[in-house]
Protein backbone atom coordinates (compact mmCIF):
# COMPACT_ATOMS: atom_id res chain seq x y z
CA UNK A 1 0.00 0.00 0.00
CA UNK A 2 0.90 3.82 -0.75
CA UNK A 3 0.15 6.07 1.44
CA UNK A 4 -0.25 10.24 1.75
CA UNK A 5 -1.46 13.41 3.93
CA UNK A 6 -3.86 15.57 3.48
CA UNK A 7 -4.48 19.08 5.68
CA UNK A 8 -7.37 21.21 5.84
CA UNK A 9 -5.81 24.83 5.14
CA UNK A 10 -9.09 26.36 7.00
CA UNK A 11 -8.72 27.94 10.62
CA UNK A 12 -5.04 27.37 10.61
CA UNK A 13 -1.93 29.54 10.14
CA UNK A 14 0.54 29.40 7.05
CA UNK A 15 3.44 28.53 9.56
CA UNK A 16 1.58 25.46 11.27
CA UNK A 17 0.65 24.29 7.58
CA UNK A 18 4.11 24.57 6.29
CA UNK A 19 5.74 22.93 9.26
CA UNK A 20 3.03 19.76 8.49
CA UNK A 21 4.16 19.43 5.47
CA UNK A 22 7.84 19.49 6.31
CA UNK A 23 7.65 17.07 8.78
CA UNK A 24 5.85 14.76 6.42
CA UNK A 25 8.61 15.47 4.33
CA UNK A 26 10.87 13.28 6.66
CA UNK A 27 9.26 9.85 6.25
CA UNK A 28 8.98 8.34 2.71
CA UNK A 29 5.93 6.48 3.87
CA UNK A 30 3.99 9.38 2.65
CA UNK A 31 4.54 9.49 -1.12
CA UNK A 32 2.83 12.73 -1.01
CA UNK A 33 0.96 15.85 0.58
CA UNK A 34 -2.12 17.78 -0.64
CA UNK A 35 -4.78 20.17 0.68
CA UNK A 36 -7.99 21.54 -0.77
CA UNK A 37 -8.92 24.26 -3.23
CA UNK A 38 -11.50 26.63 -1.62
CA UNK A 39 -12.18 29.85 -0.66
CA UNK A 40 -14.05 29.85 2.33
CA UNK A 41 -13.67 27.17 5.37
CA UNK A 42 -16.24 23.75 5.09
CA UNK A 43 -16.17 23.66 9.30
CA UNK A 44 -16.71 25.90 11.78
CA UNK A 45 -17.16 29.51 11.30
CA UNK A 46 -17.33 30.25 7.62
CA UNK A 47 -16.35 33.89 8.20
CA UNK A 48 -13.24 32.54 9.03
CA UNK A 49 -10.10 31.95 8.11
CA UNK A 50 -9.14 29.68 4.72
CA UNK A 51 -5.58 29.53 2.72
CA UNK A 52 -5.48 30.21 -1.05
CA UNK A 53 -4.86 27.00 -2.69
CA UNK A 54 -2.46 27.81 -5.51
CA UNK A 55 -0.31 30.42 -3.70
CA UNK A 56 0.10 27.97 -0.38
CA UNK A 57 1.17 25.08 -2.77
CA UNK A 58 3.83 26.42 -4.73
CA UNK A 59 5.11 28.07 -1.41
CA UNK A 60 4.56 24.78 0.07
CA UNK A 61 6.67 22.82 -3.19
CA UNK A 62 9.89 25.68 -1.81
CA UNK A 63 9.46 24.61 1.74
CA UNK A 64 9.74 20.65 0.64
CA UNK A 65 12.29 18.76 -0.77
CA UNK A 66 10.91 14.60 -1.47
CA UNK A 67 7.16 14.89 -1.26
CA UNK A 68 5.32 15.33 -3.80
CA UNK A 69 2.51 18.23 -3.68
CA UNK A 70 -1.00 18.64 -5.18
CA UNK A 71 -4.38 20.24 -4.34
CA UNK A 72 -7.17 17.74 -3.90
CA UNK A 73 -8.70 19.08 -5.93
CA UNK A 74 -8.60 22.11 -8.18
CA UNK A 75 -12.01 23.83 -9.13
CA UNK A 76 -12.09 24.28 -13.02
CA UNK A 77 -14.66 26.93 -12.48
CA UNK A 78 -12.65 29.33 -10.12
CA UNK A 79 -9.82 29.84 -12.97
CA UNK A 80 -9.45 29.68 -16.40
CA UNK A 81 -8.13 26.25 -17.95
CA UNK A 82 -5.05 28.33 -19.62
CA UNK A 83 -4.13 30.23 -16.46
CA UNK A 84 -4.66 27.30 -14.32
CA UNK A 85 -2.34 25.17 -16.99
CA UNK A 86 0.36 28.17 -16.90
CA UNK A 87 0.25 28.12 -12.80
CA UNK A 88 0.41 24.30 -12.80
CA UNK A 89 3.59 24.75 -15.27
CA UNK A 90 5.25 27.19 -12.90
CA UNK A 91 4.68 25.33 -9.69
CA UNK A 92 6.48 21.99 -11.11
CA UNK A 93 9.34 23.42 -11.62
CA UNK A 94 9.29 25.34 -8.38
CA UNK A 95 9.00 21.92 -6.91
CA UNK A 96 11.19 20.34 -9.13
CA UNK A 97 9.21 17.84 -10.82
CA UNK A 98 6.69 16.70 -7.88
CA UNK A 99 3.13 18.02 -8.36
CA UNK A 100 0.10 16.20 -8.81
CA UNK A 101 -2.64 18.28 -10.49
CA UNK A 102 -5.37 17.62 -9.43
CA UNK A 103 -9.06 19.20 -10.89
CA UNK A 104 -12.57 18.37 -10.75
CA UNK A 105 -15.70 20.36 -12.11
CA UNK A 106 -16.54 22.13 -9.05
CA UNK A 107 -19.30 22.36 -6.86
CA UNK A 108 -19.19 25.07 -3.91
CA UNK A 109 -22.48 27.13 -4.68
CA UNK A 110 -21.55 29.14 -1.51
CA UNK A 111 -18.42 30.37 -2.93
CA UNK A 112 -19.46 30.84 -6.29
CA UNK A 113 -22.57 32.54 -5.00
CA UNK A 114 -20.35 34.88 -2.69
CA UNK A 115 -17.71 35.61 -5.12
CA UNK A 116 -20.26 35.82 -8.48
CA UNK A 117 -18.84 32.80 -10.10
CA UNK A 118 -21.19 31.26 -12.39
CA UNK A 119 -21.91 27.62 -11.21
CA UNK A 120 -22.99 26.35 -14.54
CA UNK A 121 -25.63 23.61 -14.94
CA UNK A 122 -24.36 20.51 -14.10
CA UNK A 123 -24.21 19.22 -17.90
CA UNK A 124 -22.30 22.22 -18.78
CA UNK A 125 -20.24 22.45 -16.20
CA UNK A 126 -18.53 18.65 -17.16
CA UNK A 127 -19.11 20.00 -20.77
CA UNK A 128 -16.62 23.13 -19.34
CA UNK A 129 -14.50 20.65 -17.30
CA UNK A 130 -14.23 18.05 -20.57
CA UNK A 131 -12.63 21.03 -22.58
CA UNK A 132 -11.14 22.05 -20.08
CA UNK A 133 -8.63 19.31 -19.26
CA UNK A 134 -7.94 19.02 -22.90
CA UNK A 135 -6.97 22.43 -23.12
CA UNK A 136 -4.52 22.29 -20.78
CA UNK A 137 -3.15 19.25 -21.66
CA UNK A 138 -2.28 21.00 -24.78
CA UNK A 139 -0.88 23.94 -23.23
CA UNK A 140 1.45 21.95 -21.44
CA UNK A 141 2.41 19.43 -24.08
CA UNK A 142 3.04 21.20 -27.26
CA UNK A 143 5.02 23.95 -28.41
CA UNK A 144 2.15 26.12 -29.95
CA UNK A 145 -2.11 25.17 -28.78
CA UNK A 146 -5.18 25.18 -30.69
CA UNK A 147 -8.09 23.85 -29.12
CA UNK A 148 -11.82 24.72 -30.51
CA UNK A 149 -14.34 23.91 -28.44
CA UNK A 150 -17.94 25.35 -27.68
CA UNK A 151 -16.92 26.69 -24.19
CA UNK A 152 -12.63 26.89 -24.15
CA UNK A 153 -10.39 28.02 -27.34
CA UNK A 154 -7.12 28.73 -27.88
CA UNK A 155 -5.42 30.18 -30.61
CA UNK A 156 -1.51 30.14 -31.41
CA UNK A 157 -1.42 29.53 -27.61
CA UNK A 158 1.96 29.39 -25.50
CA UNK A 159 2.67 27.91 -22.10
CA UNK A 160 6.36 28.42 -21.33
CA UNK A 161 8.43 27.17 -19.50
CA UNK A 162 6.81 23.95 -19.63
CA UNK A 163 6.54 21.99 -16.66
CA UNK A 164 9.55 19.65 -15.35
CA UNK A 165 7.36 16.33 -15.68
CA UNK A 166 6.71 14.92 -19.12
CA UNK A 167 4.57 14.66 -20.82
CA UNK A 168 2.79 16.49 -18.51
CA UNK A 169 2.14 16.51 -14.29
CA UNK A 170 0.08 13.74 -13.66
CA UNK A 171 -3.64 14.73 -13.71
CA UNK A 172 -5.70 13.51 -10.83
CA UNK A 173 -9.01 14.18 -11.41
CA UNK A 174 -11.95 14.03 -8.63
CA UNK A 175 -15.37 12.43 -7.77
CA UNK A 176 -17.20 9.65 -8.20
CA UNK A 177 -19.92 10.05 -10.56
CA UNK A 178 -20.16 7.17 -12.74
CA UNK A 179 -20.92 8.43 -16.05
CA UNK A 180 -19.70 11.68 -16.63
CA UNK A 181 -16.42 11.64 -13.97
CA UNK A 182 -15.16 8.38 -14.09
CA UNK A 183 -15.09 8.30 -18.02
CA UNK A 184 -13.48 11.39 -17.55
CA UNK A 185 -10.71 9.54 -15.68
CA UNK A 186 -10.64 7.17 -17.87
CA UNK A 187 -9.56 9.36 -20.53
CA UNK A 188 -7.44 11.97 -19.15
CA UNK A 189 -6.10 10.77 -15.60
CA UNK A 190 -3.30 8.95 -14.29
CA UNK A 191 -4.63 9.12 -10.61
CA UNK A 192 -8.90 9.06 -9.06
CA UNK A 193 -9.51 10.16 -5.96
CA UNK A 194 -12.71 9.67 -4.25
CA UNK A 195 -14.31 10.42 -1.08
CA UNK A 196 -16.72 7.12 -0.10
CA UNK A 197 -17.51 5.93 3.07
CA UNK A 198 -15.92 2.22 3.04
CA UNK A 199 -14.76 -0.45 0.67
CA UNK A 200 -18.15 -2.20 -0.26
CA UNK A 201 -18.90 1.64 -1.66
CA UNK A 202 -15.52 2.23 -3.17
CA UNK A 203 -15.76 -1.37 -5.33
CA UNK A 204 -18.57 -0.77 -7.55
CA UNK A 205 -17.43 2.67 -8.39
CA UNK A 206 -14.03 1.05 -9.25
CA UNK A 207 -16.03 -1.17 -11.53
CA UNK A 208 -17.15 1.21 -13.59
CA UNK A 209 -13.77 2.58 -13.78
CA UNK A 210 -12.32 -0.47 -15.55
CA UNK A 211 -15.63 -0.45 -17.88
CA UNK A 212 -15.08 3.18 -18.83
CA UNK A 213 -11.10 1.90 -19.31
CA UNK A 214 -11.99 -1.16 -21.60
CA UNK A 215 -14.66 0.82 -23.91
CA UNK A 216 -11.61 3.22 -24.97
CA UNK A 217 -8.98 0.06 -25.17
CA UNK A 218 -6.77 1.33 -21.72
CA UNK A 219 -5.33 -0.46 -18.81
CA UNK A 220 -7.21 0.65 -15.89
CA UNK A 221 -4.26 -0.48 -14.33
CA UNK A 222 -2.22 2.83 -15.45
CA UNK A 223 -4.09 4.84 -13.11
CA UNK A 224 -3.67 4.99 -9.57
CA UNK A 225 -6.53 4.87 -7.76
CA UNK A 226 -7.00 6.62 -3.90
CA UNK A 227 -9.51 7.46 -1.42
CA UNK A 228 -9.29 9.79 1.57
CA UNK A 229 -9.40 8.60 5.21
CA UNK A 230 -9.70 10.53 8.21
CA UNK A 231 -8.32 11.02 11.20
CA UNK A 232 -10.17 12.14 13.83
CA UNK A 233 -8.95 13.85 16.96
CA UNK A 234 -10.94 12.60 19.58
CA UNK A 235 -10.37 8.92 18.72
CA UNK A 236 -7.30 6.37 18.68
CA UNK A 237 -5.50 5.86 15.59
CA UNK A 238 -5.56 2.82 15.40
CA UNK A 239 -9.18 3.20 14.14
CA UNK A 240 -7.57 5.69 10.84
CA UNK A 241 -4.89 2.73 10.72
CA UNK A 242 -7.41 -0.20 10.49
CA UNK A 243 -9.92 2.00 7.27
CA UNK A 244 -6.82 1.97 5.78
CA UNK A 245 -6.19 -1.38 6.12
CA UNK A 246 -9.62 -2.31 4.49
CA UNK A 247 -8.99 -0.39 1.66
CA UNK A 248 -6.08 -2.16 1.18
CA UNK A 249 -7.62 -5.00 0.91
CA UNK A 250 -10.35 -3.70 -0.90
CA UNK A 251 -7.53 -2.79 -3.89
CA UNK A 252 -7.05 0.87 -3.23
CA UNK A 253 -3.90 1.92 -4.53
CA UNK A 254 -2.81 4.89 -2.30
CA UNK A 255 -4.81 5.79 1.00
CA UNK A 256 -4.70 9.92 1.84
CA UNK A 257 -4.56 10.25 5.72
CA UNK A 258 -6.79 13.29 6.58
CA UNK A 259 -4.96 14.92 9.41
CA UNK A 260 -6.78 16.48 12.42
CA UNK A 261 -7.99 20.48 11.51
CA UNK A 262 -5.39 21.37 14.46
CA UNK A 263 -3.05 18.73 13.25
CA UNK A 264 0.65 19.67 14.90
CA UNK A 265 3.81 18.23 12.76
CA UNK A 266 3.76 16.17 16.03
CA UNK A 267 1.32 14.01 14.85
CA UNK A 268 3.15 12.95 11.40
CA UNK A 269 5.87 10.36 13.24
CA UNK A 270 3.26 8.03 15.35
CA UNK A 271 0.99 8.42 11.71
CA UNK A 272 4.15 6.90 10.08
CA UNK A 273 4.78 4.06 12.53
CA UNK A 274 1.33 2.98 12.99
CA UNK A 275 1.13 2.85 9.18
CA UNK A 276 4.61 1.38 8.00
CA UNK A 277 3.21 -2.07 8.65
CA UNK A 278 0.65 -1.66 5.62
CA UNK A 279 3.19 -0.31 3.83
């Protein structure tokens, strides 16, 4: 089993965030680290405090030196496919070949409410998120883009430098809906992640992965597949430890260990112990 941390960048401080992630640096159990891409906490007090994604990862890439770094995951609606491609350019090579991009459609009608995003219709907004990866997988492939769809286009379009990683970071993509998301994965990813509440959920959803996989003639077996499990303060950890376990078993690839909102780097060692037997 793989294994990897996730923090919540809400009511927290960039100092106790970075020094997570440097301490998780330390212990190659933990392939890699990632955090979330939103605007306003999803606990607590909404008023309050909440990390940019994009700005706290490629700050985060500096501080690290092994690990590799990605935001789980990106919105496609908060930033333009282009823009986002040319950020996720510049941050691999800040980190020296180690990020993970991860996107999804997104979904917060809070923030998009708040801010006056539009939050398309759902059919439109995979339509939006379809084009959207294939935009910037063109950006950051070849020399000069074109891409003509109904919703993204570009036109003589540059993206330089290009990122460390070729072809391109690997694209995680997000979610678990079985038509539109998963054949999405299919096509584009080299890494799902989904949030499901055990195993017996996770292996249907998994099924229709390798269907989507075999209808356009690839190994399912090329893309790593993750869920998230969480740790929760006010119990042991050996109850985080044994969910991991059953994923395991269940034929998850890589298992993301939700740290505690207050998380200290502290609590990365005992996490790396009590999981280097499922390693």
């Amino acid at each position: 089993m793989r294994f990897a941390i996730k923090t919540r960048p809400e009511h927290t401080t960039w100092q106790q965030l970075r020094d997570v992630w440097i301490a998780a640096d330390d212990f190659e159990i933990f392939e890699s680290a990632w955090h979330w891409d939103h605007f306003y906490p999803l606990s607590g007090d909404m008023a309050g405090p909440n990390l940019e994604a994009w700005t706290t990862l490629a700050a985060l890439a500096q501080a690290t030196q092994r690990i590799r770094v990605g935001c789980q995951v990106t919105g496609m609606i908060y930033r333009h496919p282009a823009v986002l491609a040319n950020m996720a350019a510049t941050t691999d090579i800040i980190s020296n070949g180690r990020l993970e991009l991860g996107v999804g459609a997104g979904w917060n009608e809070m923030e998009t409410a708040a801010y006056g995003i539009e939050l398309y219709p759902l059919k439109e907004r995979f339509d939006r998120f379809d084009e959207g990866v294939q935009a910037m997988i063109a950006l950051l492939t070849e020399k000069v883009a074109n891409f003509d769809g109904k919703y993204i286009k570009l036109t003589d379009a540059y993206c330089e430098p290009k990122a460390v990683q070729t072809p391109h970071p690997p694209i995680t993509i997000g979610g678990k809906g079985p038509k539109r998301t998963l054949r999405a994965v299919a096509k584009w990813a080299q890494h799902w992640n989904v949030i499901v509440p055990s195993p017996e959920e996770w292996k249907p959803l998994k099924d229709v992965l390798v269907k989507h996989c075999e209808d356009i003639g690839r190994d399912v077996n090329e893309i790593t597949c993750s869920v998230n499990v969480r740790i929760d303060a006010d119990q042991p950890l050996d109850a985080a430890v044994a969910s991991a376990a059953a994923y395991g078993e269940a034929g998850v690839d890589l298992v993301v260990m939700n740290l505690p909102l207050d998380a200290a780097p502290s609590v990365v060692e005992p996490l790396a112990k009590a999981l280097a037997p499922l390693a």
